[in-house]
C-alpha atoms as a PDB file:
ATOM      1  CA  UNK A   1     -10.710 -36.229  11.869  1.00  0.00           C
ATOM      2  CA  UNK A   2      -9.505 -34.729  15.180  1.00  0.00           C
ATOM      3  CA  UNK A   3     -11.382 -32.407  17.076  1.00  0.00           C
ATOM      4  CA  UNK A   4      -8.706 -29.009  15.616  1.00  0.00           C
ATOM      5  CA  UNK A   5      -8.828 -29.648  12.777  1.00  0.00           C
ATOM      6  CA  UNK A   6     -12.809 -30.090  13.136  1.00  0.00           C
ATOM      7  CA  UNK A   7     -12.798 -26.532  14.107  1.00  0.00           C
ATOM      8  CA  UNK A   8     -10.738 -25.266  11.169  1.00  0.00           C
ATOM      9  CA  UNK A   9     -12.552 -23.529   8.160  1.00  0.00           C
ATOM     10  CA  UNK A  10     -12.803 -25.584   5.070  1.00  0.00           C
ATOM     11  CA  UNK A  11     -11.407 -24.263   1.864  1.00  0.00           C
ATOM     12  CA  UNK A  12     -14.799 -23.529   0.720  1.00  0.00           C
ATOM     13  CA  UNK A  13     -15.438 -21.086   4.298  1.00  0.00           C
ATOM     14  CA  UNK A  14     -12.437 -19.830   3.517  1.00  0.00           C
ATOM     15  CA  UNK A  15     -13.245 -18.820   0.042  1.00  0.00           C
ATOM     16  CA  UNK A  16     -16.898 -17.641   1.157  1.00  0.00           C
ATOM     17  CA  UNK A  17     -15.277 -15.200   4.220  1.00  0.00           C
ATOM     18  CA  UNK A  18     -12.729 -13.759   0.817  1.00  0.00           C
ATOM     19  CA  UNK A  19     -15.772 -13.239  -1.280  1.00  0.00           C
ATOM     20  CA  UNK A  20     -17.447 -11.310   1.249  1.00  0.00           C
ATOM     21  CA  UNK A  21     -15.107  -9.122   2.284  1.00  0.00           C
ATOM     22  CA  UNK A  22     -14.166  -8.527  -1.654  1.00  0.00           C
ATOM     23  CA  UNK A  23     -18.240  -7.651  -1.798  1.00  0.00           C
ATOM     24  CA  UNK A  24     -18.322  -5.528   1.535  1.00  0.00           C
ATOM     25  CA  UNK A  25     -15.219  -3.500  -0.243  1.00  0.00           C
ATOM     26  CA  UNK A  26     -17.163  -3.301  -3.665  1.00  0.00           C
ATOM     27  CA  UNK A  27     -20.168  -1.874  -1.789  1.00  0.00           C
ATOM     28  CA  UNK A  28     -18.637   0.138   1.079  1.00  0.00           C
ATOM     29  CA  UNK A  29     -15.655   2.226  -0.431  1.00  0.00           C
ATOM     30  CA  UNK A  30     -16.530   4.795  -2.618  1.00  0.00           C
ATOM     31  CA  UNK A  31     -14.724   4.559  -6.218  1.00  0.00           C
ATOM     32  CA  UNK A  32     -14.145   8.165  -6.554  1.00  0.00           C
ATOM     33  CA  UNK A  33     -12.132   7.729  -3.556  1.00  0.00           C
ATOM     34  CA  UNK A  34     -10.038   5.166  -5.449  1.00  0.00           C
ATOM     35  CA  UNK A  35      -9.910   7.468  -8.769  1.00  0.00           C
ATOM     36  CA  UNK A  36      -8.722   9.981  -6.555  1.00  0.00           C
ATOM     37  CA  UNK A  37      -5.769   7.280  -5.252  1.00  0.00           C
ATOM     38  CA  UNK A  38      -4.980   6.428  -9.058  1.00  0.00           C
ATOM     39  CA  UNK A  39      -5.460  10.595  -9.980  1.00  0.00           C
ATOM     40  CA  UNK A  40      -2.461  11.622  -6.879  1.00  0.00           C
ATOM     41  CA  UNK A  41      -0.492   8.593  -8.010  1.00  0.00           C
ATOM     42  CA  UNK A  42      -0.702   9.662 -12.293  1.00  0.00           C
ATOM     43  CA  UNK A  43      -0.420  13.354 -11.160  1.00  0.00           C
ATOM     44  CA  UNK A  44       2.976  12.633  -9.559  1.00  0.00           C
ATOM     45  CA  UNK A  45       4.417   9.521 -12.133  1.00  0.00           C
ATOM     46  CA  UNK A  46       3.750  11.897 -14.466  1.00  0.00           C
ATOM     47  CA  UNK A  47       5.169  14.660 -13.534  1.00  0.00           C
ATOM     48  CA  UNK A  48       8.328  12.575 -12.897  1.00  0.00           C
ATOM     49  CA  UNK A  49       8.017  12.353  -9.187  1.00  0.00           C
ATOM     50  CA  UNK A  50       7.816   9.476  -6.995  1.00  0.00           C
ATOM     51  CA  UNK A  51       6.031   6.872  -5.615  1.00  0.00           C
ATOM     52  CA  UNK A  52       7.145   5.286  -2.356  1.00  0.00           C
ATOM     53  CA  UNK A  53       5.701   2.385  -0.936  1.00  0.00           C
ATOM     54  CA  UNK A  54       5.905   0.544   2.307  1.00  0.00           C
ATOM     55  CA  UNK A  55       4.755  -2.077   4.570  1.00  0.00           C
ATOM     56  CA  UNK A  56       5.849  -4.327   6.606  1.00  0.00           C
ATOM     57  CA  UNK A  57       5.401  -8.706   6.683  1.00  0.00           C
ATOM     58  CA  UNK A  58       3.136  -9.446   4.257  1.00  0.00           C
ATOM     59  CA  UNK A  59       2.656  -5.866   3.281  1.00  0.00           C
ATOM     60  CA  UNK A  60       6.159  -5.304   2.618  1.00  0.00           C
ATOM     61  CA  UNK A  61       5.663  -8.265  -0.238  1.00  0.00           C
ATOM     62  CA  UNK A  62       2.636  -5.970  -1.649  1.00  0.00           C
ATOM     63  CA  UNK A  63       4.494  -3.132  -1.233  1.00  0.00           C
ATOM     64  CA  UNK A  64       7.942  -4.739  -3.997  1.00  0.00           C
ATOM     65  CA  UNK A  65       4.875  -6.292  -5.857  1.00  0.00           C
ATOM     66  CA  UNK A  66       3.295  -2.784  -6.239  1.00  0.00           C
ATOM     67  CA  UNK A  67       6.988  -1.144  -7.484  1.00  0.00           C
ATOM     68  CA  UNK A  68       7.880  -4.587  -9.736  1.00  0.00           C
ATOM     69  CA  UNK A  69       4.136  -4.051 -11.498  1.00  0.00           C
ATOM     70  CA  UNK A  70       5.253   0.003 -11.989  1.00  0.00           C
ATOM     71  CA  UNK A  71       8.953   0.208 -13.187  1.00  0.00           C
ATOM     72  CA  UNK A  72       8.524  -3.273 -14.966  1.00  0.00           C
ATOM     73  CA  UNK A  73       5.175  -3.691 -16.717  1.00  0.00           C
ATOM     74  CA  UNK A  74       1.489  -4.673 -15.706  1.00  0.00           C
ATOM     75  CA  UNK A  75      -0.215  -4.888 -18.744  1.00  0.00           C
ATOM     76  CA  UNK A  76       0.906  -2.591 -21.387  1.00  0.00           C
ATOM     77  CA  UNK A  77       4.654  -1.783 -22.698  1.00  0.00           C
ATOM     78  CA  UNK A  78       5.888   1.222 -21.398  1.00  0.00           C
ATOM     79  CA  UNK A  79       8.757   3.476 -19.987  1.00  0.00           C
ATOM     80  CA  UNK A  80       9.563   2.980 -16.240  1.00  0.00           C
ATOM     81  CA  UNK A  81       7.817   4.489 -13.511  1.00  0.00           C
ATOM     82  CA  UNK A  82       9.887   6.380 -10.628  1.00  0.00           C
ATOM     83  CA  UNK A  83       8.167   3.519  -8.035  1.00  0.00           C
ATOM     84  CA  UNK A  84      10.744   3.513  -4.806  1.00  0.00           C
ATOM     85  CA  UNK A  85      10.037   0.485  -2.630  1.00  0.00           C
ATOM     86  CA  UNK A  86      11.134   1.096   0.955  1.00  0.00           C
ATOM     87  CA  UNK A  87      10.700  -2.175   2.335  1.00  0.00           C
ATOM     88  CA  UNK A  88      13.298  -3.972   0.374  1.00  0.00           C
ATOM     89  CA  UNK A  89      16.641  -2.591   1.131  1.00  0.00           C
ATOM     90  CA  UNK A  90      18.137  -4.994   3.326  1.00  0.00           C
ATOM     91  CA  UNK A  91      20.842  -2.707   4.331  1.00  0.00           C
ATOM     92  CA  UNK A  92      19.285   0.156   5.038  1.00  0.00           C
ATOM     93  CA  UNK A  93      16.340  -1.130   7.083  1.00  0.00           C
ATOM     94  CA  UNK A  94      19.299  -3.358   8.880  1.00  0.00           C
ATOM     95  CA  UNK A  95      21.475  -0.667   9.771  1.00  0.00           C
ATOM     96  CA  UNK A  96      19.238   1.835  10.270  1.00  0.00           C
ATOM     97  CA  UNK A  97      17.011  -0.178  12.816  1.00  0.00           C
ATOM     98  CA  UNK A  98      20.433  -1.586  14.703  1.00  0.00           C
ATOM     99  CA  UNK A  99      21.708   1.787  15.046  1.00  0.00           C
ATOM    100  CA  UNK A 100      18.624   3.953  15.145  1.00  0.00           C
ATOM    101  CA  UNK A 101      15.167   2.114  15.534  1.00  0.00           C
ATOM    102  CA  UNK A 102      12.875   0.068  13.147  1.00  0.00           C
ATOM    103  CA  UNK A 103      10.072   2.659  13.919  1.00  0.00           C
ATOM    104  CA  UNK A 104      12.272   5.113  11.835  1.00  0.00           C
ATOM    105  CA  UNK A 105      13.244   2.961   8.859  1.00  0.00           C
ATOM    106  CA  UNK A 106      10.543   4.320   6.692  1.00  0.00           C
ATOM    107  CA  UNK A 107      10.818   8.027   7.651  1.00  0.00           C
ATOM    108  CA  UNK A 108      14.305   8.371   6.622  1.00  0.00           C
ATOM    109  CA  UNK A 109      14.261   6.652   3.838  1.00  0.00           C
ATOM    110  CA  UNK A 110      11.178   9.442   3.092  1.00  0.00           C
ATOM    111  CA  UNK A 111      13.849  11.857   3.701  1.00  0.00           C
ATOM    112  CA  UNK A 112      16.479  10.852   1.216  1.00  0.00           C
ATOM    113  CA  UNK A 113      13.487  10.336  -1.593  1.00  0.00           C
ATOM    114  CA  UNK A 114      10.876  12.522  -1.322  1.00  0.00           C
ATOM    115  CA  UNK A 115      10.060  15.126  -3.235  1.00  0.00           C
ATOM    116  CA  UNK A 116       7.073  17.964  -3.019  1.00  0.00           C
ATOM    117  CA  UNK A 117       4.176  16.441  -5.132  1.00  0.00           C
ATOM    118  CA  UNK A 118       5.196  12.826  -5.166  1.00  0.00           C
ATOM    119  CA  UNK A 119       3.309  10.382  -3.196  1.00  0.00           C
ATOM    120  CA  UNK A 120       3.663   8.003  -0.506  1.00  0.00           C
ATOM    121  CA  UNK A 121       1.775   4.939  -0.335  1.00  0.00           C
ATOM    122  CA  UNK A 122       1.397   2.683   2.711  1.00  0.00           C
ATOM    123  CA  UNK A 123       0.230  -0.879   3.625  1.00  0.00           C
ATOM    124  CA  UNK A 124      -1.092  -1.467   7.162  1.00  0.00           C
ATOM    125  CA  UNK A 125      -3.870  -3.894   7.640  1.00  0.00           C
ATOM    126  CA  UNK A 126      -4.077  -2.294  11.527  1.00  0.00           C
ATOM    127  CA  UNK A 127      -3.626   1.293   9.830  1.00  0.00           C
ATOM    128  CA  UNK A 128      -1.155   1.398  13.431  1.00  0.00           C
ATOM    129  CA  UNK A 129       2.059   0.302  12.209  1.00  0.00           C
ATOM    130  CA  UNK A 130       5.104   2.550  14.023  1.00  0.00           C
ATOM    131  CA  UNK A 131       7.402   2.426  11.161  1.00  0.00           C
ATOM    132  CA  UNK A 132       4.321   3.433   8.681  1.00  0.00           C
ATOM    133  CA  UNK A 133       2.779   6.285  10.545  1.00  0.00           C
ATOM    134  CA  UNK A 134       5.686   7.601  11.122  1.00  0.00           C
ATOM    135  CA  UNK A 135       6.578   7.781   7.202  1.00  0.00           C
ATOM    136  CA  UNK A 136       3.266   9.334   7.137  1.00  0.00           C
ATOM    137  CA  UNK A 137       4.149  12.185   9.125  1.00  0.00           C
ATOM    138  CA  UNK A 138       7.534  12.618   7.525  1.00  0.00           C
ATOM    139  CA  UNK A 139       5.990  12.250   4.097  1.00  0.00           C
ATOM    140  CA  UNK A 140       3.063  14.934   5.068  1.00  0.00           C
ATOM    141  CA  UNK A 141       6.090  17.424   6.393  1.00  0.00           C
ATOM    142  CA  UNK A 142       8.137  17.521   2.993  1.00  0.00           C
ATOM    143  CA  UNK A 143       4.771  18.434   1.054  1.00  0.00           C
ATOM    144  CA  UNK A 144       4.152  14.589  -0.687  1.00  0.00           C
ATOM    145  CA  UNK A 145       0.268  13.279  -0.716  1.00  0.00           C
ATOM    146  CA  UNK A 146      -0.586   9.770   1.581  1.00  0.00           C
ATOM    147  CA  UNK A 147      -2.371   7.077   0.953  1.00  0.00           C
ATOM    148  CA  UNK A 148      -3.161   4.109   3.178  1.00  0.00           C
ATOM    149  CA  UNK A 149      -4.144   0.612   2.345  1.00  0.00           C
ATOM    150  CA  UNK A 150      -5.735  -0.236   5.334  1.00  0.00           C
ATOM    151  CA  UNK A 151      -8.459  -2.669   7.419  1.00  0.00           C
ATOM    152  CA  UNK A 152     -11.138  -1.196   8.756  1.00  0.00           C
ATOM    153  CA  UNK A 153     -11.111   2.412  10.627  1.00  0.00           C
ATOM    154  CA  UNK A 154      -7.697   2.936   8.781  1.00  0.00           C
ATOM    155  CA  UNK A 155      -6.393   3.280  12.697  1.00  0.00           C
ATOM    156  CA  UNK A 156      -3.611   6.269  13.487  1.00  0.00           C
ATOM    157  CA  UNK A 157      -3.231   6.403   9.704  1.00  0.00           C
ATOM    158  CA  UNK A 158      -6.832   7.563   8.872  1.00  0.00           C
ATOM    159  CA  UNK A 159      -6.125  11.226   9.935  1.00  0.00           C
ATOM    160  CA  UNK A 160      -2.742  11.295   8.553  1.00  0.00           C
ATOM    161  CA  UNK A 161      -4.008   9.779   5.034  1.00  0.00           C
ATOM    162  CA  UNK A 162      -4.975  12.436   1.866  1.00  0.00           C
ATOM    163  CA  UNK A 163      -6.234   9.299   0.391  1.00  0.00           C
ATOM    164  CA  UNK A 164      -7.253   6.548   3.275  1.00  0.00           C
ATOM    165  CA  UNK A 165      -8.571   3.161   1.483  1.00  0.00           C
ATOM    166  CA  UNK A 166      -9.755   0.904   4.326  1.00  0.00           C
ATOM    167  CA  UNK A 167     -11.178  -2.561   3.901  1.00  0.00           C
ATOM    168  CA  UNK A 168     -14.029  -3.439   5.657  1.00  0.00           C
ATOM    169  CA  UNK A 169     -12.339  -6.212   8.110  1.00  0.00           C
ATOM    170  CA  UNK A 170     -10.164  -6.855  10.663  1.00  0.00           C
ATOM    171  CA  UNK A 171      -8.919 -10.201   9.517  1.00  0.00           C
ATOM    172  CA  UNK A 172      -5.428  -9.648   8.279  1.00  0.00           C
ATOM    173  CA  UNK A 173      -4.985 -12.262   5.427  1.00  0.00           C
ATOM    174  CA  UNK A 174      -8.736 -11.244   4.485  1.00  0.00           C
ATOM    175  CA  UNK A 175      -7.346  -7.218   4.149  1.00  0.00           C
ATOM    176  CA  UNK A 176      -4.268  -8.186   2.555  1.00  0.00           C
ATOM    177  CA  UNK A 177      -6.142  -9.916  -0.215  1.00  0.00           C
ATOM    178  CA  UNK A 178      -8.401  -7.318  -1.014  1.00  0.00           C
ATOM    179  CA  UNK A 179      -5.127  -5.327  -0.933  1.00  0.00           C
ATOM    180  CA  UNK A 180      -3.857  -7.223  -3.942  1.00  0.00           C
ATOM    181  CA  UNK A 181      -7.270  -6.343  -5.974  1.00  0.00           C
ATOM    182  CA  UNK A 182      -7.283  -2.282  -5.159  1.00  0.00           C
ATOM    183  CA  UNK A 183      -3.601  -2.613  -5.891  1.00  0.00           C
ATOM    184  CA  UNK A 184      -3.487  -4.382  -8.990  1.00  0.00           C
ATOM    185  CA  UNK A 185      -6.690  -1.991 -10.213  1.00  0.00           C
ATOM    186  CA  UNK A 186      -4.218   0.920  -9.039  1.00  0.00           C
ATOM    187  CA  UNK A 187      -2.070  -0.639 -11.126  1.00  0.00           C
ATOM    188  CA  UNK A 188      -3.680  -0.908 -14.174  1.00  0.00           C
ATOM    189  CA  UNK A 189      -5.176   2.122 -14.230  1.00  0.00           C
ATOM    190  CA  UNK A 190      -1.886   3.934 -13.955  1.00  0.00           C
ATOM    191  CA  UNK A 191      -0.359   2.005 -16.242  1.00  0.00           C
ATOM    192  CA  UNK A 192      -2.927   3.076 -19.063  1.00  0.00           C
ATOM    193  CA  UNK A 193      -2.984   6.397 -18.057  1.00  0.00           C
ATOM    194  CA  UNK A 194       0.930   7.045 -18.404  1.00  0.00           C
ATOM    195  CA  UNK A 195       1.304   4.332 -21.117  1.00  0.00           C
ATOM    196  CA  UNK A 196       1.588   6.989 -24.092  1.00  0.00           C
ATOM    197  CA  UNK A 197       3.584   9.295 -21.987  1.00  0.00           C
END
């Protein structure tokens, strides 16, 4: 064994540090702050407004994988939800940031979707992401509710958030797998709350 990969985590650290930041999340954010999340998110489905999500690297994959999970199916068969990711369309967020900036992708695509009542939902591990805090403030103008996935201290996003859900961390892949679990609880309980409607 050589001396780097001596200092490397085992698999078995590795899953230890995920366990404990899934129990520090358990214990630290409050799950009426997470009904509230689901609440804004069935208030607006169901009311046939929209959900956009967004997020860049990593996050941009949780952000599809939230939309895929809402107009597809999670658990239940159902009509299609009015999800909007805004990290997937190649030629928007390629033209726009050529000709404009990348800071801006997400706030104009905000502009062309939003609607009063509908909700934007962001993924930033840093909670400092240009492109996302802008949206935020975009989103916020034209009368939608925010809500952050964040890491710890939610970062510029915290004040601009209706809804801020930070992780207890600042260890990216650590965040972004606690991520998946509020998500995929976000998930299912909008699913069952919109199934019969």
């Amino acid at each position: 064994m050589d001396a780097s990969s001596a200092a490397r985590p085992s698999l078995t650290d590795y899953l230890d540090a995920s366990i404990e930041v899934l129990r520090k999340t358990r214990d630290t954010l409050p799950p009426a702050l997470v009904a509230e999340a689901v609440d804004r998110v069935v208030t607006a489905l169901g009311q046939g407004r929209p959900l956009l999500v967004c997020g860049n690297g990593g996050s941009a994959s949780d952000a599809q994988h939230i939309t895929g999970e809402l107009v597809g199916r999670f658990l239940k068969e159902r009509r299609a939800l009015k999800a909007i990711c805004l990290s997937s369309n190649a030629a928007v967020l390629t033209a726009w940031a050529n000709d404009y900036s990348y800071e801006s992708v997400f706030a104009r695509q905000v502009e062309a979707y939003a609607e009063a009542g509908g909700v934007l939902l962001g993924l930033s591990t840093s909670g400092n992401s240009p492109n996302v805090v802008a949206a935020f403030e975009t989103a916020r103008q034209l009368g939608m509710t925010t809500v952050a996935l964040t890491g710890e201290g939610g970062g510029k996003l915290a004040a601009l958030s209706d809804v801020l859900l930070a992780v207890p961390s600042r260890h990216t892949p650590l965040i972004q797998q606690a991520h998946i679990c509020l998500y995929h609880h976000l998930c299912e309980e909008v699913e069952a709350r919109l199934a019969g409607v």
